[in-house]
Protein backbone atom coordinates (compact mmCIF):
# COMPACT_ATOMS: atom_id res chain seq x y z
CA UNK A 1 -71.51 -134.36 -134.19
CA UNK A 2 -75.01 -133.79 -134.86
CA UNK A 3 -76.82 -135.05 -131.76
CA UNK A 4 -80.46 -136.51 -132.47
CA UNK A 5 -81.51 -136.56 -128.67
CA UNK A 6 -79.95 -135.25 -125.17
CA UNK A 7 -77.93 -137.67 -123.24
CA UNK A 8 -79.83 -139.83 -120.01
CA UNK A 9 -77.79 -139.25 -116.93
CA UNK A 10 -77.03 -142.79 -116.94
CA UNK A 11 -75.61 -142.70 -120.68
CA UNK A 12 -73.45 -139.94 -119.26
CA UNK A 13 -72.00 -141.86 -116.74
CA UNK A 14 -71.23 -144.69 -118.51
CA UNK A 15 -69.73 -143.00 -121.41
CA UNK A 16 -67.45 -140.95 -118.92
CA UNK A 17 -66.49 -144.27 -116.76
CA UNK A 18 -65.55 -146.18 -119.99
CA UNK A 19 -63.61 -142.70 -121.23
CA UNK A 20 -61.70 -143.11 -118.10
CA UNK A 21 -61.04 -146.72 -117.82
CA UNK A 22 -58.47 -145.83 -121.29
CA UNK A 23 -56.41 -144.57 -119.21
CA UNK A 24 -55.75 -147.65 -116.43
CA UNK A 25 -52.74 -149.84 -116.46
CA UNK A 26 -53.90 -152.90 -117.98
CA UNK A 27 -52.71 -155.21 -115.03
CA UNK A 28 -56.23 -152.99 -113.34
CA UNK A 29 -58.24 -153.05 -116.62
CA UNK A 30 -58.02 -156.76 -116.28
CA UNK A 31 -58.97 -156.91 -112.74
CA UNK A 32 -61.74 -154.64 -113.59
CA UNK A 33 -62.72 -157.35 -116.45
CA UNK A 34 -63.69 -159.98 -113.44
CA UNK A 35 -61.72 -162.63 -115.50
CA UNK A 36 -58.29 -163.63 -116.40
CA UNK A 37 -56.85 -162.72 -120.16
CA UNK A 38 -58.57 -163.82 -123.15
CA UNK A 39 -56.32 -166.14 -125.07
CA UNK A 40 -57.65 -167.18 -128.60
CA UNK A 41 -55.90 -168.55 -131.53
CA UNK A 42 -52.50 -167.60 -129.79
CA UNK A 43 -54.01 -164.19 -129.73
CA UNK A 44 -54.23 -162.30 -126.35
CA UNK A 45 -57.50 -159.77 -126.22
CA UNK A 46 -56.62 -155.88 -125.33
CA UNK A 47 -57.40 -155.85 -121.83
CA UNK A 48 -59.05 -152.35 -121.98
CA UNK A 49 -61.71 -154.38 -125.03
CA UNK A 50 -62.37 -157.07 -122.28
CA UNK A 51 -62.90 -154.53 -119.57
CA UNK A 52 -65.33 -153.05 -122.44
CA UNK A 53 -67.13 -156.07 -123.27
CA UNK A 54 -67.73 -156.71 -119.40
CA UNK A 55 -68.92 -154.06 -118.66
CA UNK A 56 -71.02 -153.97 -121.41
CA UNK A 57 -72.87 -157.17 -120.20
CA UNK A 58 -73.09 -156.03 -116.88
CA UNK A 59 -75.26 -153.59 -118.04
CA UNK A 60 -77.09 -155.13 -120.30
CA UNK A 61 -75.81 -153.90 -123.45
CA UNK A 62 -74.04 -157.43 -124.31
CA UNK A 63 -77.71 -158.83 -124.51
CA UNK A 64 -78.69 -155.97 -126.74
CA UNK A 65 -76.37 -156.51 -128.87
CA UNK A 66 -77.14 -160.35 -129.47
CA UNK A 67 -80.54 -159.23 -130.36
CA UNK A 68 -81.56 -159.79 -134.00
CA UNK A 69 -84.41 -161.85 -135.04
CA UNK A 70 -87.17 -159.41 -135.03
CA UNK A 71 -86.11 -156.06 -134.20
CA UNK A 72 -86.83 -152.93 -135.67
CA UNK A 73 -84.35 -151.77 -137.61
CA UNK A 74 -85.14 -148.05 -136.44
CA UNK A 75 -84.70 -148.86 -132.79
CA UNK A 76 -81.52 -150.79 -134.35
CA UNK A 77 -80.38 -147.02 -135.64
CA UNK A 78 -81.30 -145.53 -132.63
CA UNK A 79 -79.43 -147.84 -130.47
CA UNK A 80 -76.34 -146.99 -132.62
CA UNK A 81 -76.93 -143.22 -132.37
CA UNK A 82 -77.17 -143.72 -128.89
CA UNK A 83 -74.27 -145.76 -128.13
CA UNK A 84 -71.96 -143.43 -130.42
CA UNK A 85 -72.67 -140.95 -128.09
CA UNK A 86 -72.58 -142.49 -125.25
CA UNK A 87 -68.73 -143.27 -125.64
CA UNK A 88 -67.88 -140.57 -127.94
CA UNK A 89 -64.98 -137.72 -126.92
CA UNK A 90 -63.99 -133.98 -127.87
CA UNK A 91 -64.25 -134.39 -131.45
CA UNK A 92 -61.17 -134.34 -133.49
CA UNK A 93 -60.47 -130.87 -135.20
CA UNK A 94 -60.04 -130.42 -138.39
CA UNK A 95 -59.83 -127.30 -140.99
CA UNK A 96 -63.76 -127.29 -141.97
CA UNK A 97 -66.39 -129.73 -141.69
CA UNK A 98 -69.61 -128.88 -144.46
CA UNK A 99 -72.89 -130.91 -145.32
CA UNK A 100 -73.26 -131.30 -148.91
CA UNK A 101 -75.48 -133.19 -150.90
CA UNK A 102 -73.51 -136.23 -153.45
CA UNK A 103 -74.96 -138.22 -156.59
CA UNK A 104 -75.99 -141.68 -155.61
CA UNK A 105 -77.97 -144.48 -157.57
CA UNK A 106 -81.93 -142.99 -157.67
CA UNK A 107 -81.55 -139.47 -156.76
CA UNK A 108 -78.90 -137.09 -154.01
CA UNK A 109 -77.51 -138.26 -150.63
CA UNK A 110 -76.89 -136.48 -147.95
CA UNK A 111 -72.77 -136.66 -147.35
CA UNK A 112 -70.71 -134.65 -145.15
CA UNK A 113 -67.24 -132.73 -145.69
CA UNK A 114 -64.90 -132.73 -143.53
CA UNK A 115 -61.51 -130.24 -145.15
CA UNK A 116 -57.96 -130.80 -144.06
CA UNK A 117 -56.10 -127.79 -142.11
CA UNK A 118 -52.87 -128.48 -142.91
CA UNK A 119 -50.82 -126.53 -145.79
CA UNK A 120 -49.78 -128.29 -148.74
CA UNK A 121 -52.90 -128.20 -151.13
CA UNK A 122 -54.43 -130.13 -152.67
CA UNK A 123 -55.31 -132.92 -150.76
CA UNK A 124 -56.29 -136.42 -152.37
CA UNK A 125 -60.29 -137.34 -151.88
CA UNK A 126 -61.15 -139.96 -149.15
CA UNK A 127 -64.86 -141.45 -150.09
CA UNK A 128 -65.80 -142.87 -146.95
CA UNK A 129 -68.62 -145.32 -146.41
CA UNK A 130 -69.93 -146.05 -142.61
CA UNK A 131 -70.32 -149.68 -141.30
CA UNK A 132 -73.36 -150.93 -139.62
CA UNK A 133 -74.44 -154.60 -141.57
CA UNK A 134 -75.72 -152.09 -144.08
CA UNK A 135 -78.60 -151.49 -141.28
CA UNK A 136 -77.40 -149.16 -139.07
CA UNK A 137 -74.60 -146.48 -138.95
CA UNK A 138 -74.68 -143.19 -140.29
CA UNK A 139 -73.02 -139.81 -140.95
CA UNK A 140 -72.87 -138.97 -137.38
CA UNK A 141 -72.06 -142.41 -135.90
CA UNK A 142 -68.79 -142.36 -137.72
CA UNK A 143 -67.97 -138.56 -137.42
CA UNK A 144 -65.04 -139.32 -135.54
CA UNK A 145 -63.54 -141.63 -137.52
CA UNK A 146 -63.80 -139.58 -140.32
CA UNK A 147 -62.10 -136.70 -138.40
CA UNK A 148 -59.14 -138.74 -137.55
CA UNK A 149 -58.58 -139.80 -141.14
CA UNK A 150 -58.91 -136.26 -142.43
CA UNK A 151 -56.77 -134.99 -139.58
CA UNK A 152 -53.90 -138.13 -139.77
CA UNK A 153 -54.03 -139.01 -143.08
CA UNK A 154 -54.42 -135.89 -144.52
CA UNK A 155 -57.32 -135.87 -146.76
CA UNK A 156 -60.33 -134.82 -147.48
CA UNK A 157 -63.29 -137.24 -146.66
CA UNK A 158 -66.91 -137.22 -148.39
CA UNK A 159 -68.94 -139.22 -145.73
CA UNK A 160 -71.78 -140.64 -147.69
CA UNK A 161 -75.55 -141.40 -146.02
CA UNK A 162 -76.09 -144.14 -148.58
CA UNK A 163 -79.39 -146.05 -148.61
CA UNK A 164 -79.75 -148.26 -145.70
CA UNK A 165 -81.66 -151.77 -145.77
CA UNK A 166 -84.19 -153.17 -145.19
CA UNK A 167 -86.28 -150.44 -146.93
CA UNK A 168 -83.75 -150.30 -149.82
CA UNK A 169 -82.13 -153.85 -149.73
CA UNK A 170 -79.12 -155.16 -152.49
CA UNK A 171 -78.05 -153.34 -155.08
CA UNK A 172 -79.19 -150.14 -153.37
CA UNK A 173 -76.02 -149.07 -151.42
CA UNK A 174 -73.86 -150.52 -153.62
CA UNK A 175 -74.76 -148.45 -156.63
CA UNK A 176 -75.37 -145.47 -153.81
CA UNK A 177 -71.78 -145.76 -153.14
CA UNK A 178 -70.60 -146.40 -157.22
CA UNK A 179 -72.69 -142.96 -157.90
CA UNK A 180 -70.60 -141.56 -155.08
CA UNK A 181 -67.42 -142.55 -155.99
CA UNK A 182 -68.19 -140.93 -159.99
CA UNK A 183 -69.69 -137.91 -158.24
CA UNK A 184 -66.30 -137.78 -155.95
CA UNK A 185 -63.98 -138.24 -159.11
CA UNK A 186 -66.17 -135.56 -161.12
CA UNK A 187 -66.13 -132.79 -158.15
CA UNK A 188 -62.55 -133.42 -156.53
CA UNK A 189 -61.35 -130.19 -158.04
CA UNK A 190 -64.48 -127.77 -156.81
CA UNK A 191 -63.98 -129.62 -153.23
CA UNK A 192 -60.51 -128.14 -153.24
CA UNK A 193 -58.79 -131.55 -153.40
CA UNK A 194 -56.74 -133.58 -156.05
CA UNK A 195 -58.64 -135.23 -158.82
CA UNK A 196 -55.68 -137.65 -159.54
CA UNK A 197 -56.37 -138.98 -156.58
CA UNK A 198 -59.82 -139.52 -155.39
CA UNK A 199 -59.89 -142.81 -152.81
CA UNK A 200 -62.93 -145.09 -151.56
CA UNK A 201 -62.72 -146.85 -148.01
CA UNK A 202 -64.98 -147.93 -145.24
CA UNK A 203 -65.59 -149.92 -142.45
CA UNK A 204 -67.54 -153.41 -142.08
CA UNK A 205 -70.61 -153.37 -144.89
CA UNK A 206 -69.00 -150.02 -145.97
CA UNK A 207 -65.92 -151.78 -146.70
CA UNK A 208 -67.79 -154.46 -148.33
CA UNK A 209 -69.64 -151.71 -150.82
CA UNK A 210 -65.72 -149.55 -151.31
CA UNK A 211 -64.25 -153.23 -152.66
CA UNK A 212 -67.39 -153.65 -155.02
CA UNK A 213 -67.28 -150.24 -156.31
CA UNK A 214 -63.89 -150.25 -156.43
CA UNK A 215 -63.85 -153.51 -158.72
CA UNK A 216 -66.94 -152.04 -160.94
CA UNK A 217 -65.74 -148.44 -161.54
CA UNK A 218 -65.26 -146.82 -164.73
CA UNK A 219 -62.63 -144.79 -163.68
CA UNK A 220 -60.53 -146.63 -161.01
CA UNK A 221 -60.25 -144.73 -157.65
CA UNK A 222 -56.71 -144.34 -156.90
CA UNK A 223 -56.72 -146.48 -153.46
CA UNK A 224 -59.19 -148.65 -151.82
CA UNK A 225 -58.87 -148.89 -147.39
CA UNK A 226 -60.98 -151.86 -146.74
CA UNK A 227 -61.24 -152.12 -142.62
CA UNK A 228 -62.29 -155.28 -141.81
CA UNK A 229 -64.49 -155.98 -144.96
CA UNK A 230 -66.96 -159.11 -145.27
CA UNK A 231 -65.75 -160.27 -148.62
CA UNK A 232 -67.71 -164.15 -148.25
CA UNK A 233 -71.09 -164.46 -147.37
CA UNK A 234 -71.41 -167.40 -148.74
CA UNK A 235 -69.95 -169.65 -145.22
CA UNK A 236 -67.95 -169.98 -142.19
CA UNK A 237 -64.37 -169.33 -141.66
CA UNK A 238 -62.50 -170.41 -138.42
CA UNK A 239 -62.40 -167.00 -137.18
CA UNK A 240 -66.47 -166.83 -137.62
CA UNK A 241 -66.09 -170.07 -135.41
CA UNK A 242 -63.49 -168.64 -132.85
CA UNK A 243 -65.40 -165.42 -132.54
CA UNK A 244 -68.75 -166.01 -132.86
CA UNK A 245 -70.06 -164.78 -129.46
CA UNK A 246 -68.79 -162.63 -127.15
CA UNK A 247 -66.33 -160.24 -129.40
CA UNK A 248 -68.87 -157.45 -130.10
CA UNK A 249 -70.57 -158.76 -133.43
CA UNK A 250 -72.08 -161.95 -133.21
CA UNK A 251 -73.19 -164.73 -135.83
CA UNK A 252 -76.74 -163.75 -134.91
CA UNK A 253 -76.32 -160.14 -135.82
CA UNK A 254 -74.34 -161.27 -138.83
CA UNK A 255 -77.52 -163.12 -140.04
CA UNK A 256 -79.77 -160.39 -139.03
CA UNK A 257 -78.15 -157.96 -141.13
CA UNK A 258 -77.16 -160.34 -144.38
CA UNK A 259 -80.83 -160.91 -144.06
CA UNK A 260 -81.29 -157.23 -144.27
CA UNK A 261 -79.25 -156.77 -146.82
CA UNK A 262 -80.49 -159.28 -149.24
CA UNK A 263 -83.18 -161.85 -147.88
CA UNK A 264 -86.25 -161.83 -149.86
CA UNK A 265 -84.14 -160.51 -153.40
CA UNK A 266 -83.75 -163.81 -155.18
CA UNK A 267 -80.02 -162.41 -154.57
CA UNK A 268 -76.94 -165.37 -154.52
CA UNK A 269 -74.55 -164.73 -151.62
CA UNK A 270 -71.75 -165.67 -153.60
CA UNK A 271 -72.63 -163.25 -156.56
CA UNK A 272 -69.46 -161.17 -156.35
CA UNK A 273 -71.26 -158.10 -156.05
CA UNK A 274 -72.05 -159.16 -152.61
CA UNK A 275 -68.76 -161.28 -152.03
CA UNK A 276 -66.27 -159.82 -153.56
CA UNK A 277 -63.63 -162.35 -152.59
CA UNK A 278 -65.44 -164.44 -155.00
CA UNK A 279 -64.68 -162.50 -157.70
CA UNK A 280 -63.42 -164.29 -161.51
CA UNK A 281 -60.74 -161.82 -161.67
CA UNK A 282 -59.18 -159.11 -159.24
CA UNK A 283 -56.69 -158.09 -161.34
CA UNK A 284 -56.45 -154.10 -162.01
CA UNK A 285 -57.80 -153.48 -159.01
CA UNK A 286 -56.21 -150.03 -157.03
CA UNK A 287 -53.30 -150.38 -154.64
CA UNK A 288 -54.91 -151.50 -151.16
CA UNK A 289 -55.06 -151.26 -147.34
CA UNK A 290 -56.65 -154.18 -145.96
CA UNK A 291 -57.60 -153.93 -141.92
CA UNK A 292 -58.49 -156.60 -139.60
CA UNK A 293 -59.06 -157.26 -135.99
CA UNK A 294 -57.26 -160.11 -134.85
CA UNK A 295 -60.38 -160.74 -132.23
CA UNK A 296 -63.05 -160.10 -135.71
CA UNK A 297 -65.52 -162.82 -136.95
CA UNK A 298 -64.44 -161.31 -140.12
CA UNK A 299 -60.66 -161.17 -139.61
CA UNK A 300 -60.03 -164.48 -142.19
CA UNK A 301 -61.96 -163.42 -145.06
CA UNK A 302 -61.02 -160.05 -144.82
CA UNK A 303 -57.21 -161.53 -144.80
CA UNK A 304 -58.15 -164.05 -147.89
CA UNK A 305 -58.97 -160.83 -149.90
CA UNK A 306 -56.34 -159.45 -149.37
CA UNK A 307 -54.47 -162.66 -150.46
CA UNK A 308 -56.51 -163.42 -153.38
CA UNK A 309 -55.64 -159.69 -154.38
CA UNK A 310 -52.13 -159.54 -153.99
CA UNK A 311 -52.48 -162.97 -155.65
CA UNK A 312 -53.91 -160.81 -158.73
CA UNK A 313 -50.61 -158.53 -158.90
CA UNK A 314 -52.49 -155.53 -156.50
CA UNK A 315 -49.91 -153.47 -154.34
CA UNK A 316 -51.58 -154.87 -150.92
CA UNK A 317 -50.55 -153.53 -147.48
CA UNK A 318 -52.64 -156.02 -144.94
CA UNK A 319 -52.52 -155.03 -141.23
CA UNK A 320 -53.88 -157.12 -138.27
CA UNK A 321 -55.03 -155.18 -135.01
CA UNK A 322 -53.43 -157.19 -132.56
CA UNK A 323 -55.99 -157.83 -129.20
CA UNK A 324 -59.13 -155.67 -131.32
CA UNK A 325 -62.73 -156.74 -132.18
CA UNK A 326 -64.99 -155.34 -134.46
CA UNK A 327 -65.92 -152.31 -134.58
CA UNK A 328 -62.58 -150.56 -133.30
CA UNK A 329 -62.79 -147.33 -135.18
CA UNK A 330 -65.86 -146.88 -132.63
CA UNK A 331 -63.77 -147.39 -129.66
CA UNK A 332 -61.70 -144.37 -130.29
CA UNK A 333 -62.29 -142.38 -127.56
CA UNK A 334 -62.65 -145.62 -124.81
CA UNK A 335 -59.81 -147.78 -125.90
CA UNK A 336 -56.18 -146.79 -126.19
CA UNK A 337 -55.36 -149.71 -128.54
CA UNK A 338 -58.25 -148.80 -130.79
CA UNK A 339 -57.15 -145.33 -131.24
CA UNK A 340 -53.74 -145.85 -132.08
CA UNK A 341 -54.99 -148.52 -134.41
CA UNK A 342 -56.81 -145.82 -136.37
CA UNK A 343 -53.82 -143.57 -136.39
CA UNK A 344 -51.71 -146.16 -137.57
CA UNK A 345 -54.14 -146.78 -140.88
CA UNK A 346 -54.39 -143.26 -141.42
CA UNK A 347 -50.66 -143.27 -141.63
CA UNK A 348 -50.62 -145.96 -143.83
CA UNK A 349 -53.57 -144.37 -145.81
CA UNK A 350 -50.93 -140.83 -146.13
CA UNK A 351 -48.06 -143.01 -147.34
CA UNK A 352 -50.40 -144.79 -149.93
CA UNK A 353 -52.14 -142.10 -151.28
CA UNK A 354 -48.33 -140.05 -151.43
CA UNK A 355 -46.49 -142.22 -153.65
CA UNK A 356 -49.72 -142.14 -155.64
CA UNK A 357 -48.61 -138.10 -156.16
């Protein structure tokens, strides 16, 4: 991971106590917590996640992240960067990781590379686009993630640095990540990997922007992995109700970054290019892996698209995290439960993209 400042020793302590506290029964991860089990919805939270979120209000990181109105978007970043860090691990190894430089919609983006090591060549093309309420996040907040998908799912991943709002607000990352996807699809072969079968995924806004360019693409990738996507911007859902404080992303934060995204562009919310749930038609549409946290604001919408799509005749695999928030593929390195939930998609990513041989 490229590192854009030293550690504080403080950062270093934290990110080693909350590396350790993975590995405590969760009877003493509870006690830890201060409180008794979170029961939602007939949903219990992971008690390593509530031992997370406590400790990240004891230290004042809960109140950071209810911040919104008002703050600068580059201390946003920076408080991403940092926090990545902070509770990052040993990176994942894979067979090569490379910085390259990908099409996108007014000119090249940085992207990064990361090459499977195991034998069996060619591998099928993972185009992979970082959450972060299309604010925040970049190639090095989700280096990890992307490691673990090239390593367990077997693929390669193109990591794209699309164009993040406010500066560049809707359609800017969207047609960043449509330009990727045809740049993907046109250099599969010179990466080493299968052309046949080039995928799109992402996390959170990322996930929103792989659905859109999935549904507006010439050439049709051959699998979309959607982890928990906002497909609705348009309203509430019960789980934006259940969840709205508390569980990592809050409705404030939402707001901030929708207003990010597309306040101030005359822009509809429920213009399918920005809620893809509301969408005329979703049939033709790739095979797809739909991913929600059963403890996510956007858990129900993300389930209704995947509904609405299998609905449209779309091979759909839909999994629920059971006790996760948002933001899981984050937690990798701090949260037991997280990581295995990111090995299991990357399992069901291998499978998918497989029969797609």
């Amino acid at each position: 991971m490229t590192r854009t400042r030293s550690q504080s020793a403080r950062e270093r302590v934290l990110g080693a106590a909350a590396r350790a506290s993975a590995g405590l029964p969760p009877r003493v991860q509870l006690a830890l917590s201060g409180s008794p089990p979170v029961r939602l919805d007939g949903q219990q939270l992971d008690p390593g996640i509530q031992l997370l979120l406590a400790a990240a209000e004891r230290t004042g990181a809960g109140a950071l992240a209810r911040r919104a109105a008002g703050e600068d978007p580059v201390d946003a970043r920076e408080n991403t960067r940092s926090e990545a860090i902070t509770f990052s691990g040993r990176p994942t190894r894979v067979g090569a990781v490379r910085e390259l430089r990908v099409d996108g919609g007014a000119g090249a983006l940085g992207a990064r590379h990361y090459v499977p090591a195991e034998p069996g060549a060619p591998h099928p093309l993972l185009v992979y686009l970082h959450g972060g309420g299309w604010t925040t996040g970049d190639l090095d907040t989700h280096d990890e993630t992307c490691r673990l998908l090239c390593r367990h799912a077997g693929v390669h991943v193109v990591a794209v640095d699309y164009r993040l709002a406010p500066e560049h607000k809707f359609p800017a990352g969207l047609e960043d990540a449509a330009a990727a996807l045809r740049w993907a699809q046109a250099n599969a072969e010179r990466l080493g990997a299968d052309p046949t079968r080039v995928a799109i995924g992402g996390d959170s806004a990322g996930a929103n922007l792989a659905a859109v360019a999935s549904r507006e693409a010439e050439q049709a990738p051959a699998l979309q992995l959607l982890i928990y996507p906002p497909t609705d911007l348009t309203g509430g859902t019960r789980s934006r109700e259940l969840f709205a404080d508390g569980f990592f992303l809050t409705s404030d934060r939402r707001r901030w970054f929708d207003e990010n995204y597309f306040g101030g562009t005359g822009a509809d919310p429920a213009d399918p290019r920005l809620s893809p749930l509301l969408a005329p038609d979703l049939a033709g549409l790739p095979p797809s892996i739909v991913v929600t946290g059963a403890f996510d604001p956007l858990r129900d919408e993300g389930e209704a698209y995947a509904a609405a799509l299998r609905a449209a005749g779309v091979p759909v695999a839909l999994r629920r995290a059971p006790g996760l928030v948002h933001g899981f593929v984050n937690m990798t390195a701090v949260n037991r439960a997280a990581r295995d939930a990111v090995l299991g998609l990357a399992g069901m990513t291998r499978a998918a993209l497989a029969l797609r041989r």
